[in-house]
C-alpha atoms as a PDB file:
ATOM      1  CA  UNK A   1      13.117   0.612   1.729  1.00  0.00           C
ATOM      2  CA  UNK A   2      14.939   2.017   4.555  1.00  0.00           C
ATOM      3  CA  UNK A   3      15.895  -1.529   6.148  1.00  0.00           C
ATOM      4  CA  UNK A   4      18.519  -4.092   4.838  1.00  0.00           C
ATOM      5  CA  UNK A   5      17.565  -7.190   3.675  1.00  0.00           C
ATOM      6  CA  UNK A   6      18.649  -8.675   6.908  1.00  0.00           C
ATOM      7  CA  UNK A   7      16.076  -6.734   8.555  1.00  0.00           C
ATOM      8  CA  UNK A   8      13.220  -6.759   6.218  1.00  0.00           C
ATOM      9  CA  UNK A   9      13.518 -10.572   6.447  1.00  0.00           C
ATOM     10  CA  UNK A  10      13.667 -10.330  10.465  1.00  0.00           C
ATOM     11  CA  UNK A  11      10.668  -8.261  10.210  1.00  0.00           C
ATOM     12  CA  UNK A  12       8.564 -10.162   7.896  1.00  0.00           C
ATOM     13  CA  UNK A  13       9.318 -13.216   9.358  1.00  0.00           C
ATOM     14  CA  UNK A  14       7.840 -11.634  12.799  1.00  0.00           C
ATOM     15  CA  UNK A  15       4.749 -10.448  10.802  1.00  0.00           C
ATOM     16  CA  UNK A  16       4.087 -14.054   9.692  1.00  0.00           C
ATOM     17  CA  UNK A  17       4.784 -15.481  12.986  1.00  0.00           C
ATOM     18  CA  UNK A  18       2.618 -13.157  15.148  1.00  0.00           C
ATOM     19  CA  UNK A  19      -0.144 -12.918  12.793  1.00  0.00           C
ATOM     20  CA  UNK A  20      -1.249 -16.680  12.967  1.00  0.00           C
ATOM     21  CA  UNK A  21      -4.639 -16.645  13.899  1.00  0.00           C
ATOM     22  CA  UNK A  22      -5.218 -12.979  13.544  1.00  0.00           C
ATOM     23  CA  UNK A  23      -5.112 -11.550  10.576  1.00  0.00           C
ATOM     24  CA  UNK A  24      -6.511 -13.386   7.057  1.00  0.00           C
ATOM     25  CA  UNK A  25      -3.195 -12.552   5.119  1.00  0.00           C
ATOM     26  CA  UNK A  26      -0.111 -11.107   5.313  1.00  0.00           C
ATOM     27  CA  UNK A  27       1.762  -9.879   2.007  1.00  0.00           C
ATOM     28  CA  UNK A  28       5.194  -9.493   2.171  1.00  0.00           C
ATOM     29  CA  UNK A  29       7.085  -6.186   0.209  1.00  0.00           C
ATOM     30  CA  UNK A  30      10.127  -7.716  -1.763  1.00  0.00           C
ATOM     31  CA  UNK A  31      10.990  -4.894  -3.904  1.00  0.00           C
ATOM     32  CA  UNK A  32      14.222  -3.513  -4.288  1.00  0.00           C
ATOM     33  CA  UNK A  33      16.570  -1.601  -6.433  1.00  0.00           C
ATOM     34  CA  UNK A  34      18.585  -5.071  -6.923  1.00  0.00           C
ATOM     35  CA  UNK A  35      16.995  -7.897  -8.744  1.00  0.00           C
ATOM     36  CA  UNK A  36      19.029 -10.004  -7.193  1.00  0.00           C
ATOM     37  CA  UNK A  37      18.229  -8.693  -3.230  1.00  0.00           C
ATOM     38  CA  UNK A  38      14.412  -8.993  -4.608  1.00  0.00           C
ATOM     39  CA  UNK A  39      14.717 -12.408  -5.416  1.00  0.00           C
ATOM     40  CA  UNK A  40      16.243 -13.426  -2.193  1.00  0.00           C
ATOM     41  CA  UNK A  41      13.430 -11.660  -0.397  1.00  0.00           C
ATOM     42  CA  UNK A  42      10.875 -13.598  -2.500  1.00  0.00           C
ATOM     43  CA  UNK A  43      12.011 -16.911  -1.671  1.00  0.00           C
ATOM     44  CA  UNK A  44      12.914 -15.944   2.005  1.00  0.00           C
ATOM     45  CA  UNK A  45       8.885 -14.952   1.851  1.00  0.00           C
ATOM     46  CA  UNK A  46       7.967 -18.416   0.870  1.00  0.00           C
ATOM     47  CA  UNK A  47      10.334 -19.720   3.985  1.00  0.00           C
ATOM     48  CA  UNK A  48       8.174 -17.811   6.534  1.00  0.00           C
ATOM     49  CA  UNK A  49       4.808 -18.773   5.156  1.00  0.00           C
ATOM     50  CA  UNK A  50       3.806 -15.432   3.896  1.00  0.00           C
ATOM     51  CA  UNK A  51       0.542 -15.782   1.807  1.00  0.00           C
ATOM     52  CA  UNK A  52       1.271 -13.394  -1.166  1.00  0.00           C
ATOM     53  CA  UNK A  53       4.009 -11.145  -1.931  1.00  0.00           C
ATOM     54  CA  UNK A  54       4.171  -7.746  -4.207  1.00  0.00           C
ATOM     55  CA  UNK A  55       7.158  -5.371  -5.694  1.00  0.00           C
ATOM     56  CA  UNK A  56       7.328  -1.865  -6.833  1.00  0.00           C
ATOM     57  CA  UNK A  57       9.327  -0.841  -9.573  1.00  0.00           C
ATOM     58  CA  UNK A  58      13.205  -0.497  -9.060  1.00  0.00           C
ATOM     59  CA  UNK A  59      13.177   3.858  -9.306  1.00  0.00           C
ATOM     60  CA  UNK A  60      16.913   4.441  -9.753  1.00  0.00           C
ATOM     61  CA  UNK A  61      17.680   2.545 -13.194  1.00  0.00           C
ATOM     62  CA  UNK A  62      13.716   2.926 -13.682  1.00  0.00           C
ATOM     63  CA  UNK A  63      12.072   0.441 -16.138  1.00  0.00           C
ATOM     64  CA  UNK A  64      10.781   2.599 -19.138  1.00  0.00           C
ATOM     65  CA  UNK A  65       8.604   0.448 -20.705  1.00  0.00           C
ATOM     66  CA  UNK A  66       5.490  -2.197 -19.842  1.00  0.00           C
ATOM     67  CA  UNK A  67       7.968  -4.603 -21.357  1.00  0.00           C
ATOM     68  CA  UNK A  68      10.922  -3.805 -19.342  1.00  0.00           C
ATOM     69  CA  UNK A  69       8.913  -3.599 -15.976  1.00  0.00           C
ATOM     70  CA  UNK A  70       6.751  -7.052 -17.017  1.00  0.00           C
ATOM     71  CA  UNK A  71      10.288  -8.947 -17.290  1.00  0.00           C
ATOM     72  CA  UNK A  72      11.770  -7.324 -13.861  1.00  0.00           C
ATOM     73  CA  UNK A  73       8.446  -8.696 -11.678  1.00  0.00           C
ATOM     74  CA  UNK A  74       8.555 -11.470 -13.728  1.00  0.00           C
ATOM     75  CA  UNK A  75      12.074 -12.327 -12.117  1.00  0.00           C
ATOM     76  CA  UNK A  76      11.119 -11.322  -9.133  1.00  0.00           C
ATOM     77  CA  UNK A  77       7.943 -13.683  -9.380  1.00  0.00           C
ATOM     78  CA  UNK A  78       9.718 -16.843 -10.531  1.00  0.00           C
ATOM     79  CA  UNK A  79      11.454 -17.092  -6.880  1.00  0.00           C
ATOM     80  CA  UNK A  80       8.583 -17.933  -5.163  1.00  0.00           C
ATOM     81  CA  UNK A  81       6.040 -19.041  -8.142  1.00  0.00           C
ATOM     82  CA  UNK A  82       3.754 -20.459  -5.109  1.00  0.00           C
ATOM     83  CA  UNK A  83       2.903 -17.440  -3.871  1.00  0.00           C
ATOM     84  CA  UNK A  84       0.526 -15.116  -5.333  1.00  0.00           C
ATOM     85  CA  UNK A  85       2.334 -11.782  -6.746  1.00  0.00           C
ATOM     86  CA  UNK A  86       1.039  -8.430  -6.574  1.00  0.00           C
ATOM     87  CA  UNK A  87       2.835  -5.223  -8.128  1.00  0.00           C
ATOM     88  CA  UNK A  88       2.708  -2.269  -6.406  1.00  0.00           C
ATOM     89  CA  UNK A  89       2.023   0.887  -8.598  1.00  0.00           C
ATOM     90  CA  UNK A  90       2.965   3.962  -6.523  1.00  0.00           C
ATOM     91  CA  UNK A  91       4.463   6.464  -9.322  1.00  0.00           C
ATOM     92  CA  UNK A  92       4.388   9.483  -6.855  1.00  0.00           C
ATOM     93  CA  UNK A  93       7.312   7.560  -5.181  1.00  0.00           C
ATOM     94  CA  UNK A  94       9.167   5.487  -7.684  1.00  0.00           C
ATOM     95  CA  UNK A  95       8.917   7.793 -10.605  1.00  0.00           C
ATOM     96  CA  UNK A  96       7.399   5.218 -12.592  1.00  0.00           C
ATOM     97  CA  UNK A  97       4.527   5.836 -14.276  1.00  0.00           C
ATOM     98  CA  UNK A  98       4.245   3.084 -16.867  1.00  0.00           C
ATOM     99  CA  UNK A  99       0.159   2.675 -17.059  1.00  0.00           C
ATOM    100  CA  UNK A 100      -0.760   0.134 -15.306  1.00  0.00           C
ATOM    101  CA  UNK A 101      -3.414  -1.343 -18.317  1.00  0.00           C
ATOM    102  CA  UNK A 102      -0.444  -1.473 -20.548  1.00  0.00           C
ATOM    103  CA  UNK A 103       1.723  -3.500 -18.168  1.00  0.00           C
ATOM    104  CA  UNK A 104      -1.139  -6.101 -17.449  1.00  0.00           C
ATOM    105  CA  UNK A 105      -1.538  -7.185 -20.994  1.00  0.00           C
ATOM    106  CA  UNK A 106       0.057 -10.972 -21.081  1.00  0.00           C
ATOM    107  CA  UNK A 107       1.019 -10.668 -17.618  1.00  0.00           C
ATOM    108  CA  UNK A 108      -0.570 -14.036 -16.818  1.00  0.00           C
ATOM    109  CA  UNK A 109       1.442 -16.089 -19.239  1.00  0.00           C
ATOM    110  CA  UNK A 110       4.694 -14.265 -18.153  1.00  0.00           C
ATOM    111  CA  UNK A 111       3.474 -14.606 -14.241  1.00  0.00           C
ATOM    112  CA  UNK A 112       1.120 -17.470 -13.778  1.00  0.00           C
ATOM    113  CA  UNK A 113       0.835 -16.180  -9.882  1.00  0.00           C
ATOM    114  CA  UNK A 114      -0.334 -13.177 -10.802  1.00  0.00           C
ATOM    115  CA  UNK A 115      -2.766 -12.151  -8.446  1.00  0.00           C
ATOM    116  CA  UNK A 116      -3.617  -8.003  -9.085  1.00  0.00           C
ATOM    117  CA  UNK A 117      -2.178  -4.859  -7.998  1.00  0.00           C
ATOM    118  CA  UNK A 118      -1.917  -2.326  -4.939  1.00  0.00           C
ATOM    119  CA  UNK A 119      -2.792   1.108  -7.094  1.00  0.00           C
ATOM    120  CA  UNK A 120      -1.462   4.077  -5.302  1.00  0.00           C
ATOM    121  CA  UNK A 121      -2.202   6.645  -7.941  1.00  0.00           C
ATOM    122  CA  UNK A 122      -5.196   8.986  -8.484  1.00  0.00           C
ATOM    123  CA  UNK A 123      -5.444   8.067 -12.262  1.00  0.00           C
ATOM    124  CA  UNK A 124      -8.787   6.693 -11.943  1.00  0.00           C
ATOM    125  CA  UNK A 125      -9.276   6.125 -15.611  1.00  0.00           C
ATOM    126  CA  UNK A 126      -6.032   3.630 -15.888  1.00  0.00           C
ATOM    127  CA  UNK A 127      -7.113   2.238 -12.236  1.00  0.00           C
ATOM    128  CA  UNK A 128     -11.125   1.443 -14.003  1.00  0.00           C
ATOM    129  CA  UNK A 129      -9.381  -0.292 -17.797  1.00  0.00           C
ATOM    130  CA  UNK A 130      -7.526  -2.699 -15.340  1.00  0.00           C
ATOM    131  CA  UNK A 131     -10.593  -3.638 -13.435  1.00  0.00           C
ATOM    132  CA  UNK A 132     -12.960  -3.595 -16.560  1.00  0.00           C
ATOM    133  CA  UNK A 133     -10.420  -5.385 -18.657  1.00  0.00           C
ATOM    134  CA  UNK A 134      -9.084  -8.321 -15.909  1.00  0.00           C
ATOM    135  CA  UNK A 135     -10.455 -11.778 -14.767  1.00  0.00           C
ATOM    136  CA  UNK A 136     -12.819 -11.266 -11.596  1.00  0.00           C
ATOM    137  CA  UNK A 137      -9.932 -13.227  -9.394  1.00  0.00           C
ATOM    138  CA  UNK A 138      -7.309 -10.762  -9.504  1.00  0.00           C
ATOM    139  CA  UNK A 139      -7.390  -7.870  -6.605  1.00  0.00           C
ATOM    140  CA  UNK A 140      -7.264  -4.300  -6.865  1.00  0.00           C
ATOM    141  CA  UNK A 141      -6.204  -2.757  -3.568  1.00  0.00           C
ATOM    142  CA  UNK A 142      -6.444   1.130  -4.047  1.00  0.00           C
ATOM    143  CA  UNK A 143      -3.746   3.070  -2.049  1.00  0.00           C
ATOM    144  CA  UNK A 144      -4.833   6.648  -2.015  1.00  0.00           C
ATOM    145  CA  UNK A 145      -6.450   7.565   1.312  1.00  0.00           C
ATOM    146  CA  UNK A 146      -7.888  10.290   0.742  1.00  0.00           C
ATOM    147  CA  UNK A 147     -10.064   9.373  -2.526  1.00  0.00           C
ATOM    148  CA  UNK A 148     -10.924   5.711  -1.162  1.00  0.00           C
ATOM    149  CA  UNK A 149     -14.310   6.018  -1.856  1.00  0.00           C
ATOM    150  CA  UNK A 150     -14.075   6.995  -5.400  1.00  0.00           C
ATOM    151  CA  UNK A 151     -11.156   3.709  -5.768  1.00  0.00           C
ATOM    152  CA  UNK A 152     -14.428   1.950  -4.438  1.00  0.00           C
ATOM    153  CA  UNK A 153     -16.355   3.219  -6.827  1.00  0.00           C
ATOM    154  CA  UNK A 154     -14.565   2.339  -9.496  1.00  0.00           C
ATOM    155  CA  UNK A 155     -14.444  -1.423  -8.169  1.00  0.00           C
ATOM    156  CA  UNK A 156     -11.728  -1.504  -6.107  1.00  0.00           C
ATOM    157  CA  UNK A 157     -11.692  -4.980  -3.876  1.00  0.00           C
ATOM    158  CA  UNK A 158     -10.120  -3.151  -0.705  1.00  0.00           C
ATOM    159  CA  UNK A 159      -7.469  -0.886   0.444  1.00  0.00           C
ATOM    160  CA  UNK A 160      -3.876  -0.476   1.557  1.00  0.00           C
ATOM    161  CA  UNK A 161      -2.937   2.648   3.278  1.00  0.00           C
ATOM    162  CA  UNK A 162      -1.066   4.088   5.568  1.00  0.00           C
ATOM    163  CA  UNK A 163      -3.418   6.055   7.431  1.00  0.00           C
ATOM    164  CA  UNK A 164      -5.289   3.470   8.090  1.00  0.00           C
ATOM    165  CA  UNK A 165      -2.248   2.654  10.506  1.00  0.00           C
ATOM    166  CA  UNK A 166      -4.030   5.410  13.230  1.00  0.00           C
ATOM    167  CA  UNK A 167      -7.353   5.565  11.490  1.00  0.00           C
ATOM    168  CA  UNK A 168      -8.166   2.428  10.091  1.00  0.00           C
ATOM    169  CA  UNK A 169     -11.669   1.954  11.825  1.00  0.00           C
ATOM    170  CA  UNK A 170     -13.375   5.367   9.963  1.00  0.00           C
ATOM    171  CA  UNK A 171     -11.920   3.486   6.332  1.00  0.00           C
ATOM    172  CA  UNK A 172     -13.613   0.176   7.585  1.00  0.00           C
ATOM    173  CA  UNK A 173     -16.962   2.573   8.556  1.00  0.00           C
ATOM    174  CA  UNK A 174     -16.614   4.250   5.056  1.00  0.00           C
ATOM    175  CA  UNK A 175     -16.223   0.479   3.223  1.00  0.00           C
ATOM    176  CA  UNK A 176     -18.819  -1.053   4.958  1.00  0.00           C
ATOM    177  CA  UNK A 177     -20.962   2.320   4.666  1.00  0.00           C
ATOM    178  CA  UNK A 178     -20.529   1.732   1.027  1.00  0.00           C
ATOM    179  CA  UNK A 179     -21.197  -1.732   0.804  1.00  0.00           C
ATOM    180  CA  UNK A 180     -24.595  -1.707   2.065  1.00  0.00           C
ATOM    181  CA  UNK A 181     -25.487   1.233  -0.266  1.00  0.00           C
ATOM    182  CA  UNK A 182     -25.432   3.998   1.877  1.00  0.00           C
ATOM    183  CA  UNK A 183     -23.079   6.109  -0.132  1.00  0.00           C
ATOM    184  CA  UNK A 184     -23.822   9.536   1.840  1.00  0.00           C
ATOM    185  CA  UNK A 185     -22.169   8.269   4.744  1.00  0.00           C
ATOM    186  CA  UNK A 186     -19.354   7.205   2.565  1.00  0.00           C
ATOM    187  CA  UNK A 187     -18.956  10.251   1.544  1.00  0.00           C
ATOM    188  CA  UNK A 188     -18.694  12.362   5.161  1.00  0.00           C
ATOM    189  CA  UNK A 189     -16.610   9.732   6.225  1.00  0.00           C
ATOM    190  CA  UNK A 190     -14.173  10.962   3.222  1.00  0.00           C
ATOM    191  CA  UNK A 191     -14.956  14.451   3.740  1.00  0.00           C
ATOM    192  CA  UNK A 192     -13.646  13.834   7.442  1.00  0.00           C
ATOM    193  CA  UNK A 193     -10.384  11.869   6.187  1.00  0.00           C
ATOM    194  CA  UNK A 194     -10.099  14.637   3.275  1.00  0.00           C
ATOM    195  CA  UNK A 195      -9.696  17.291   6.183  1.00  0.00           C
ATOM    196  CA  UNK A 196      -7.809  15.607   8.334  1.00  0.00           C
ATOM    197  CA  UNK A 197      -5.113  15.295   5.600  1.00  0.00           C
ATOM    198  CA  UNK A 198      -5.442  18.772   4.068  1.00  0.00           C
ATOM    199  CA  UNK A 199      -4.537  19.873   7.498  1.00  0.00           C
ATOM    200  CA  UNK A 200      -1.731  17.786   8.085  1.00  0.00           C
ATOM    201  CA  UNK A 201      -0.412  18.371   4.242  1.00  0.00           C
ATOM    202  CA  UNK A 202      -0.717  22.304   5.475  1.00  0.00           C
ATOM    203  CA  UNK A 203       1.676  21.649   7.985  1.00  0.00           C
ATOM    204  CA  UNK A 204       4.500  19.739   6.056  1.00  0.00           C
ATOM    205  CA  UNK A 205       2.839  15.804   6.216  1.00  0.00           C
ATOM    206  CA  UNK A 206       4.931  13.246   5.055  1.00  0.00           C
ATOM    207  CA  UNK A 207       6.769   9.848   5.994  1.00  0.00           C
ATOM    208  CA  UNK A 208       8.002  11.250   9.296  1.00  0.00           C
ATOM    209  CA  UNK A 209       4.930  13.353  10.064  1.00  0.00           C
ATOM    210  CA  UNK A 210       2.709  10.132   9.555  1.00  0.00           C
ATOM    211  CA  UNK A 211       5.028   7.946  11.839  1.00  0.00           C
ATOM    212  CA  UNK A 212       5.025  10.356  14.788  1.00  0.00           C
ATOM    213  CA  UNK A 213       1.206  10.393  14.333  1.00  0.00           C
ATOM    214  CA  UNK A 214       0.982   6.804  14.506  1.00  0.00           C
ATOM    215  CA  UNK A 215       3.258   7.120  18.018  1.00  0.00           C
ATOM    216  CA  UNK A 216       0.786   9.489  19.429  1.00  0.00           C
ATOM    217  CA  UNK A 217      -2.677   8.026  18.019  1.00  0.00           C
ATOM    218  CA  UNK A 218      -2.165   4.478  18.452  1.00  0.00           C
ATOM    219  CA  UNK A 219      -0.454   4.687  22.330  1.00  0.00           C
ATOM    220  CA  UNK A 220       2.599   2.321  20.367  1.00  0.00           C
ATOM    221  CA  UNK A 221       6.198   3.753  20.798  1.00  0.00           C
ATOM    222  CA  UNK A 222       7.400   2.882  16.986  1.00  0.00           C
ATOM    223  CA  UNK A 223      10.591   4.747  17.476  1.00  0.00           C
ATOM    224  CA  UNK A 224      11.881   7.831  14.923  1.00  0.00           C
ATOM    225  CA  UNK A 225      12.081   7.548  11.224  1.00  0.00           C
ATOM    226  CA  UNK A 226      15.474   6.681   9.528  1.00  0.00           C
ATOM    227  CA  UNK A 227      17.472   9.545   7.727  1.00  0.00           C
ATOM    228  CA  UNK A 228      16.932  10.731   4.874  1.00  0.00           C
ATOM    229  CA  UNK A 229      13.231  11.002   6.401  1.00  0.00           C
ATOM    230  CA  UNK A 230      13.638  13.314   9.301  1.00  0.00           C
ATOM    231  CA  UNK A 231      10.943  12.984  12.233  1.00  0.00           C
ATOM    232  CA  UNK A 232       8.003  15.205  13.022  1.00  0.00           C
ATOM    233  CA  UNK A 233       8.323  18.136  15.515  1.00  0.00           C
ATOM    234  CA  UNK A 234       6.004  17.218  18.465  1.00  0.00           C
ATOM    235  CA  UNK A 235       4.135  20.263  18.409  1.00  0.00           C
ATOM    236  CA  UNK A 236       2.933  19.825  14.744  1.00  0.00           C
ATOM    237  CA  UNK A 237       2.183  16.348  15.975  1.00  0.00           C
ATOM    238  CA  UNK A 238      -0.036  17.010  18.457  1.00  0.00           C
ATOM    239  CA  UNK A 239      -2.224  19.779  16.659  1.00  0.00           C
ATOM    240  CA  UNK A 240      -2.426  17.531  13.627  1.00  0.00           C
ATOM    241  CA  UNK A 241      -3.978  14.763  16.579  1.00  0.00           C
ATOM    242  CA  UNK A 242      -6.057  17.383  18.515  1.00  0.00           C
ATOM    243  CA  UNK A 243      -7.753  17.824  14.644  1.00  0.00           C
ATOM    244  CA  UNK A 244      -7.901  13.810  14.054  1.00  0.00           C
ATOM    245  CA  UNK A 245      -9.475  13.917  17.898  1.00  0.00           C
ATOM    246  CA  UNK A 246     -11.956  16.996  16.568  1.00  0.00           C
ATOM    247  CA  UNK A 247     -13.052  14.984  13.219  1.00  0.00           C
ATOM    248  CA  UNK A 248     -13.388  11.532  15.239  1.00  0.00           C
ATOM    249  CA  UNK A 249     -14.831  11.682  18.465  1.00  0.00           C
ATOM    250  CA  UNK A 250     -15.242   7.235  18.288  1.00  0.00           C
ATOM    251  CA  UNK A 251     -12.737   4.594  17.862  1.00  0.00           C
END
């Protein structure tokens, strides 16, 4: 949200580009505070041959009803009805905490694309009536890190996080750990993560903190974060990636 549109569509259009052949899917972020700049970004995404796109609520004039947030991603939707659309519930950020079960009802006649939602909240309960009450097609991507394997439990279909940026092969261990059954090793694999982050929280973690981490775990020089985020000093950086280094000794 820190980019213009001129550079969110330069960078999604390198995304699509460079991910030919690599990835299964890219999904391109077109929310904004402007329903206008949302739409634009939409139908730019169907340009570049993205494969899906999602929104987040606009959290300055915030939507305070299902209603009122159905008929904003419904706009946003309609400019590129080929895609499939996915909203992106993250209330710790926007502010908006419509429940998600309430915004879903009639959703597919309003959005015929509809394809499921990214849930970044730890309201488990709302998170299992979506997935209990929805057709088997949509996707529920839980975005909590640190209580994936309870999302998975519920019947989440997969995760977004951004984590997963530096430590994205233990979350692949823990999903596959839990796919075949073997839910103890789930679980240490979440322990691990769950310490890892309650270290890092202990020292201040946030959007800059996780940016410098992904500088120093991935061996990628991603450049600072853009004000008002301020980066990460180094030496907090390094002790929270000499305890990442402790907790995961493989990949």
């Amino acid at each position: 949200m820190s980019l213009s549109v001129a550079e969110r569509k330069l960078l999604a259009g390198e995304w699509c580009q460079k991910a030919k052949g690599k990835i299964n899917q890219v999904i391109v972020h077109v929310g904004c505070l402007s329903l206008t700049e949302a739409k634009e970004l939409a139908a730019h995404a169907v340009e570049i041959g993205a494969d899906a796109i999602a929104a987040m609520a606009p959290f300055f004039f915030k939507p305070k009803t299902a209603d009122a947030l159905r008929s904003f991603l419904q706009e946003v939707a309609l400019a590129a009805p080929t895609l499939p659309f996915f909203y992106y519930h993250i209330p710790a950020v926007t502010g908006v905490d419509v429940p998600v079960r309430d915004l879903l009802k009639g959703i597919k006649g309003l959005i015929p694309s509809f394809g499921g939602v990214k849930f970044s909240a730890t309201d488990l309960m709302d998170l299992g009536q979506c997935i209990s009450s929805s057709p088997p097609h949509w996707s529920f991507l839980y975005g909590v890190d640190e209580q994936l394997l309870a999302g998975l439990v519920m019947g989440a279909d997969g995760a977004v996080g951004s984590t997963y940026n530096y430590a994205g092969c233990h979350f692949n261990k823990l999903m596959s750990a839990f796919k075949d059954g073997h839910v103890d090793q789930a679980r240490k694999i979440q322990f691990k993560i769950q310490q890892l982050l309650s270290y890092a929280m202990e020292l201040g973690f946030d959007v800059g903190v996780n940016k410098q981490l992904m500088n120093e775990l991935s061996g990628l020089s991603l450049g600072p974060p853009r004000l008002p985020v301020t980066p990460c000093s180094l030496s907090d950086a390094g002790l929270i990636a000499k305890k990442y280094r402790q907790l995961f000794n493989d990949c």
